[in-house]
PDB file of N, CA and C in Angstrom:
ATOM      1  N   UNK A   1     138.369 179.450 147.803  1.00  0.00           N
ATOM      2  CA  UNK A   1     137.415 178.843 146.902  1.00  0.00           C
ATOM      3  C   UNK A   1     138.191 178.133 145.802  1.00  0.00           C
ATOM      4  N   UNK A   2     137.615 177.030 145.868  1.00  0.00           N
ATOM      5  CA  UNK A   2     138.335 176.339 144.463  1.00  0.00           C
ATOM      6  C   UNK A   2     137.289 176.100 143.358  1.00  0.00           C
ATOM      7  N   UNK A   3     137.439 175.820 141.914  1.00  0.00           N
ATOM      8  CA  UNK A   3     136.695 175.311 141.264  1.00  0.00           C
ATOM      9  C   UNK A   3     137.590 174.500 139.850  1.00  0.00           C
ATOM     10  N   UNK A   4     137.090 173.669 139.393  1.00  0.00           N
ATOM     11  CA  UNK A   4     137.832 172.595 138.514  1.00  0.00           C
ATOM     12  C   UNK A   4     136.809 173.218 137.265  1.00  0.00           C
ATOM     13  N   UNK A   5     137.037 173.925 136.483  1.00  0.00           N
ATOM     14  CA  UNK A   5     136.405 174.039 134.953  1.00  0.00           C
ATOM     15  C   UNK A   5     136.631 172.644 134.307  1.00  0.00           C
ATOM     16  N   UNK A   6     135.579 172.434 132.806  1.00  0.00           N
ATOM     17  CA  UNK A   6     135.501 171.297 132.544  1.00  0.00           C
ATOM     18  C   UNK A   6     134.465 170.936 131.315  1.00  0.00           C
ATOM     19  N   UNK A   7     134.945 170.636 130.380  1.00  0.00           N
ATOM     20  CA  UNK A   7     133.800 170.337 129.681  1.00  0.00           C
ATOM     21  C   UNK A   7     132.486 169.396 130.161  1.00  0.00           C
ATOM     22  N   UNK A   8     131.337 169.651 129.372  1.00  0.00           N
ATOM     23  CA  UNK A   8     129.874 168.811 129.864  1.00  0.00           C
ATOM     24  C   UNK A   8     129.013 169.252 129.282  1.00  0.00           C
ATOM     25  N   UNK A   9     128.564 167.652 128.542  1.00  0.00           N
ATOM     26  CA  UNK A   9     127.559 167.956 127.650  1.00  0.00           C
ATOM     27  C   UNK A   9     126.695 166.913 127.854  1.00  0.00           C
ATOM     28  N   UNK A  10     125.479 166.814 127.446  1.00  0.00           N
ATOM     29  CA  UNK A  10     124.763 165.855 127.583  1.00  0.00           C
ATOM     30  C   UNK A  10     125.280 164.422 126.880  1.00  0.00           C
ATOM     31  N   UNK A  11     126.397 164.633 126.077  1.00  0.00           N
ATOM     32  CA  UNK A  11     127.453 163.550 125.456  1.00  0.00           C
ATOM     33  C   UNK A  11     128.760 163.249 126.290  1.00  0.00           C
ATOM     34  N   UNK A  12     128.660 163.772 127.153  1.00  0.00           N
ATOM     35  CA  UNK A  12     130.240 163.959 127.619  1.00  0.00           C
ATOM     36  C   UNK A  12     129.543 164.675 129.273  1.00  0.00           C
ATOM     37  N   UNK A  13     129.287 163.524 130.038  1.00  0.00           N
ATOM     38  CA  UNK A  13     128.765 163.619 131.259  1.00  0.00           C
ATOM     39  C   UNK A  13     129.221 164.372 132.456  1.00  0.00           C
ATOM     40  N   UNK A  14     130.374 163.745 132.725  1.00  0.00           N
ATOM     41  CA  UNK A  14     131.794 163.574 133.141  1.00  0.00           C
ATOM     42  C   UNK A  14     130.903 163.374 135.143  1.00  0.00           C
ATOM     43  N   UNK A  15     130.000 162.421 135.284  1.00  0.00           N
ATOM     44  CA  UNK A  15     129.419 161.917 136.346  1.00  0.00           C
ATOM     45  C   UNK A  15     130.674 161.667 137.567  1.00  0.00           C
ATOM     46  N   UNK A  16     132.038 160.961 137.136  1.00  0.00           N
ATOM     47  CA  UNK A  16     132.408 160.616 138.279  1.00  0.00           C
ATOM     48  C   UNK A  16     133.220 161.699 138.926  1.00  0.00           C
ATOM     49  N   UNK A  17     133.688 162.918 137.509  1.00  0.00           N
ATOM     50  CA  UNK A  17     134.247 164.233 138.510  1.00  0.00           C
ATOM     51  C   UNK A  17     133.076 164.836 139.100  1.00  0.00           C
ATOM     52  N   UNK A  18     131.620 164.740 138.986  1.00  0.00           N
ATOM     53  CA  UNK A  18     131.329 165.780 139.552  1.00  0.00           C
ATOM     54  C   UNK A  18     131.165 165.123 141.081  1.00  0.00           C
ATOM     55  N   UNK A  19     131.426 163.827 141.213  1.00  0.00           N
ATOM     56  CA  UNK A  19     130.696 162.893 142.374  1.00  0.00           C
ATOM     57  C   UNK A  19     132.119 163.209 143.317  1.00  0.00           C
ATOM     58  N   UNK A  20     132.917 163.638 142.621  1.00  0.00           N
ATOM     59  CA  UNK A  20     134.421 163.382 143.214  1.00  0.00           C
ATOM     60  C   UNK A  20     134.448 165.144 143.901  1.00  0.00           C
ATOM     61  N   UNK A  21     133.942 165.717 143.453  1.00  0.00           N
ATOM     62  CA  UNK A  21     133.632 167.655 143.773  1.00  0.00           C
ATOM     63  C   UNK A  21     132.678 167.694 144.847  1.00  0.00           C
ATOM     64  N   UNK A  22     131.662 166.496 144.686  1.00  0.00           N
ATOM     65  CA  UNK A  22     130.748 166.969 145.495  1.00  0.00           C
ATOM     66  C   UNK A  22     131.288 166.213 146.974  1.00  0.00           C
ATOM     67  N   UNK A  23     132.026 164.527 146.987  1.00  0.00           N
ATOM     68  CA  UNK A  23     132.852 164.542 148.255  1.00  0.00           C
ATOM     69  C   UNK A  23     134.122 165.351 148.694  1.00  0.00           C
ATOM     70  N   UNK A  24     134.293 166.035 147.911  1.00  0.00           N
ATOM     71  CA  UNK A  24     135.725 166.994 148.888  1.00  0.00           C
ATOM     72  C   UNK A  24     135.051 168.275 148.656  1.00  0.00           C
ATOM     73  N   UNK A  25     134.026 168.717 148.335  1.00  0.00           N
ATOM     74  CA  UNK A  25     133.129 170.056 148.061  1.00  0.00           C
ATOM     75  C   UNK A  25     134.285 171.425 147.595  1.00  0.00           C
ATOM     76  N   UNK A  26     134.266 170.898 146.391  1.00  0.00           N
ATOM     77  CA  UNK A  26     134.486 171.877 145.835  1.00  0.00           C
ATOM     78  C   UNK A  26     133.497 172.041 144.636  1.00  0.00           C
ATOM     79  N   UNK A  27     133.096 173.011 144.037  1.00  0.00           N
ATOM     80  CA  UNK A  27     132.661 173.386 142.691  1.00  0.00           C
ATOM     81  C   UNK A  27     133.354 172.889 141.008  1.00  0.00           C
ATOM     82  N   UNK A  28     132.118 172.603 140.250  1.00  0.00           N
ATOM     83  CA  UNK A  28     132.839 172.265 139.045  1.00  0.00           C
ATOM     84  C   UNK A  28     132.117 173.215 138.091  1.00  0.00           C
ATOM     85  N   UNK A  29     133.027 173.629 137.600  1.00  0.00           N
ATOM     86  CA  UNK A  29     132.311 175.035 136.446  1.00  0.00           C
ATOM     87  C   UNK A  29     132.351 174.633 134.962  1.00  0.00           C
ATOM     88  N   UNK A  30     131.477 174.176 134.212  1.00  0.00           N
ATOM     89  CA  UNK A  30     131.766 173.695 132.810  1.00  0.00           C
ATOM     90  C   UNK A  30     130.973 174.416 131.458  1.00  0.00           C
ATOM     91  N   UNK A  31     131.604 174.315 131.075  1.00  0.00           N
ATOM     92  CA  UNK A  31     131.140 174.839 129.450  1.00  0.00           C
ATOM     93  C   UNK A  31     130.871 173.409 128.266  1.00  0.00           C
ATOM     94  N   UNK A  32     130.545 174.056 127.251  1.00  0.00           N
ATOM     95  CA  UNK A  32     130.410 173.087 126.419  1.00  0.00           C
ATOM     96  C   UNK A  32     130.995 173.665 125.078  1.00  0.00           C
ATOM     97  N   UNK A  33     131.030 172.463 124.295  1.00  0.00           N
ATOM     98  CA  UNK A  33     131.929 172.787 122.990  1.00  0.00           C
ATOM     99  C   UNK A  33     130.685 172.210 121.923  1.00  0.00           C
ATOM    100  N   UNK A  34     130.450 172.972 120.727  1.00  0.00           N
ATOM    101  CA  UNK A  34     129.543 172.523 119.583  1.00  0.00           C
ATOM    102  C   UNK A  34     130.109 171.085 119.290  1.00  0.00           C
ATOM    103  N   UNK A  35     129.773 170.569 119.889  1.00  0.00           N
ATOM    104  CA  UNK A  35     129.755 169.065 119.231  1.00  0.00           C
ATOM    105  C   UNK A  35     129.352 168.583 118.020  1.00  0.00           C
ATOM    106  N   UNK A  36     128.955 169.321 117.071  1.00  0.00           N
ATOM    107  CA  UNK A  36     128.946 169.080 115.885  1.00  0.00           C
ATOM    108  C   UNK A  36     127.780 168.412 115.529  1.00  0.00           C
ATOM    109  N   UNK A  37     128.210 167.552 114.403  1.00  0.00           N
ATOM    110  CA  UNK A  37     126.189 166.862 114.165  1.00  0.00           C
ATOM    111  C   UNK A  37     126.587 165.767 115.096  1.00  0.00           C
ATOM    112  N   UNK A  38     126.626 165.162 116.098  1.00  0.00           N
ATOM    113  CA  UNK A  38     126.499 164.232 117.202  1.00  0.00           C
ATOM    114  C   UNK A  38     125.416 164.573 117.381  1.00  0.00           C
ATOM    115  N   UNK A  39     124.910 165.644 118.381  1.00  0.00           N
ATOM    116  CA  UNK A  39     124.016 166.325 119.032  1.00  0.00           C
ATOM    117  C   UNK A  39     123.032 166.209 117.641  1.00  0.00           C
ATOM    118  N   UNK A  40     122.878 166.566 116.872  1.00  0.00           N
ATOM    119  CA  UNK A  40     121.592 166.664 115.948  1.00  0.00           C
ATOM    120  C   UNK A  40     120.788 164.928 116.197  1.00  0.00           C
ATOM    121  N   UNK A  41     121.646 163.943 116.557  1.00  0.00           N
ATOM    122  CA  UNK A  41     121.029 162.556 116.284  1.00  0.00           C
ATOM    123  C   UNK A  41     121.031 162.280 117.812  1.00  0.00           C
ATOM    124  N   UNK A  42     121.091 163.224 118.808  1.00  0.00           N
ATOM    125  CA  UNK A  42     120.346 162.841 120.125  1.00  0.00           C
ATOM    126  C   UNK A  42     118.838 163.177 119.887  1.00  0.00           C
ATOM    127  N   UNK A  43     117.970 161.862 120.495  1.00  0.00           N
ATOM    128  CA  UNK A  43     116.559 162.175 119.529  1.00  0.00           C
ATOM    129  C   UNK A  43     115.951 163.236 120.767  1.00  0.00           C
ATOM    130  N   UNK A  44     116.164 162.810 122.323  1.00  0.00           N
ATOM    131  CA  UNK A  44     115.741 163.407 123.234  1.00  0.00           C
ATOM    132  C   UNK A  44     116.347 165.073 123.290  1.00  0.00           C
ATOM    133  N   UNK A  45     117.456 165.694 123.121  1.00  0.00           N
ATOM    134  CA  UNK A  45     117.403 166.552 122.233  1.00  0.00           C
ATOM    135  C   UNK A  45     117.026 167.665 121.437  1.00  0.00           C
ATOM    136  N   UNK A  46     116.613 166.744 120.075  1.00  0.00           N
ATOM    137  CA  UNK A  46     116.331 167.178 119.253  1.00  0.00           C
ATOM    138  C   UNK A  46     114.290 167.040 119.348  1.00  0.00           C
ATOM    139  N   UNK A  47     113.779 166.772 119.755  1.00  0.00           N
ATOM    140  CA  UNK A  47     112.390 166.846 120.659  1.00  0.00           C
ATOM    141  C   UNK A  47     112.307 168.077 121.340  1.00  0.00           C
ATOM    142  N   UNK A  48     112.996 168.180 122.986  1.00  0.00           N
ATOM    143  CA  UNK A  48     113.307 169.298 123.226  1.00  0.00           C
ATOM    144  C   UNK A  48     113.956 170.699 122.181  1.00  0.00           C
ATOM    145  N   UNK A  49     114.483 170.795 121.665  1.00  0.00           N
ATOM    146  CA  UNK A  49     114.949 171.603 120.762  1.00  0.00           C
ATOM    147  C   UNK A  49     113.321 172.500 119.465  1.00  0.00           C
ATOM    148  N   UNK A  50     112.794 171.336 119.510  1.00  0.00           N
ATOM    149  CA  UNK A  50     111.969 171.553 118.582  1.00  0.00           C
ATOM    150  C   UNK A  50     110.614 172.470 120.033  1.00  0.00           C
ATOM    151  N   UNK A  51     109.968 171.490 120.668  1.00  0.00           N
ATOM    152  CA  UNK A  51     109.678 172.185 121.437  1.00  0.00           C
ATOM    153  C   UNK A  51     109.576 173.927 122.185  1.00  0.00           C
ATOM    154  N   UNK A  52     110.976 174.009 122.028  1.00  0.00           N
ATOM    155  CA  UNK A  52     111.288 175.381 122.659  1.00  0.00           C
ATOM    156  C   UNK A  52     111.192 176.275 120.892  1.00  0.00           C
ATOM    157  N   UNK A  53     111.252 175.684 120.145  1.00  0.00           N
ATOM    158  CA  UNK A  53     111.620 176.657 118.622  1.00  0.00           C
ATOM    159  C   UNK A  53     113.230 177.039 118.715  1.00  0.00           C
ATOM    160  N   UNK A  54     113.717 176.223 118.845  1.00  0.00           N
ATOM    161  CA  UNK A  54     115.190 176.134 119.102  1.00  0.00           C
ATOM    162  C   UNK A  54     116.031 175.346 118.552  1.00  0.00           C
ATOM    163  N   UNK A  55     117.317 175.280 118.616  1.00  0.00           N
ATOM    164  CA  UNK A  55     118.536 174.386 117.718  1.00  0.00           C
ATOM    165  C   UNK A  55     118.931 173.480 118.880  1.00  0.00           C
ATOM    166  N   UNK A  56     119.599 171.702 118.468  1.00  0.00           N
ATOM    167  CA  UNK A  56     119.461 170.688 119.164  1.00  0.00           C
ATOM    168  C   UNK A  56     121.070 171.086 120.123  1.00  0.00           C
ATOM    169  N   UNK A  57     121.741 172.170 119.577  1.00  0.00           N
ATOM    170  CA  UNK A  57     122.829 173.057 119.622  1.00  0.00           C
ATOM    171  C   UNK A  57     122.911 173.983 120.818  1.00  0.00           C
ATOM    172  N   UNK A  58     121.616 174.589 121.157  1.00  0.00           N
ATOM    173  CA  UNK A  58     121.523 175.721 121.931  1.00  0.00           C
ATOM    174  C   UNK A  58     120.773 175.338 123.098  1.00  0.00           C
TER     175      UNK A  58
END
């Protein structure tokens, strides 16, 4: 089993590794990092966020 860890955020996509995992099939395992106030001025987001009673963060 292989897997490539990796950051991914709704700022930080990273579309062409996962397209590149899914032709040689392997797995991509990612986390995310607090991006700071970036994320507060995604409006789609921060909609969702509000929605759930939640942070644009979590």
């Amino acid at each position: 089993m292989f897997a490539h860890q990796t950051e991914m955020h709704p700022l930080l996509q990273q579309q062409l590794l996962l397209e590149h995992a899914q032709r040689h099939d392997y797995w991509v395992v990612t986390y995310r990092l607090i991006v700071g106030g970036d994320v507060m001025m995604v409006p789609t987001l921060v909609d969702i966020s509000e929605k759930y009673d939640a942070t644009p963060t979590r």
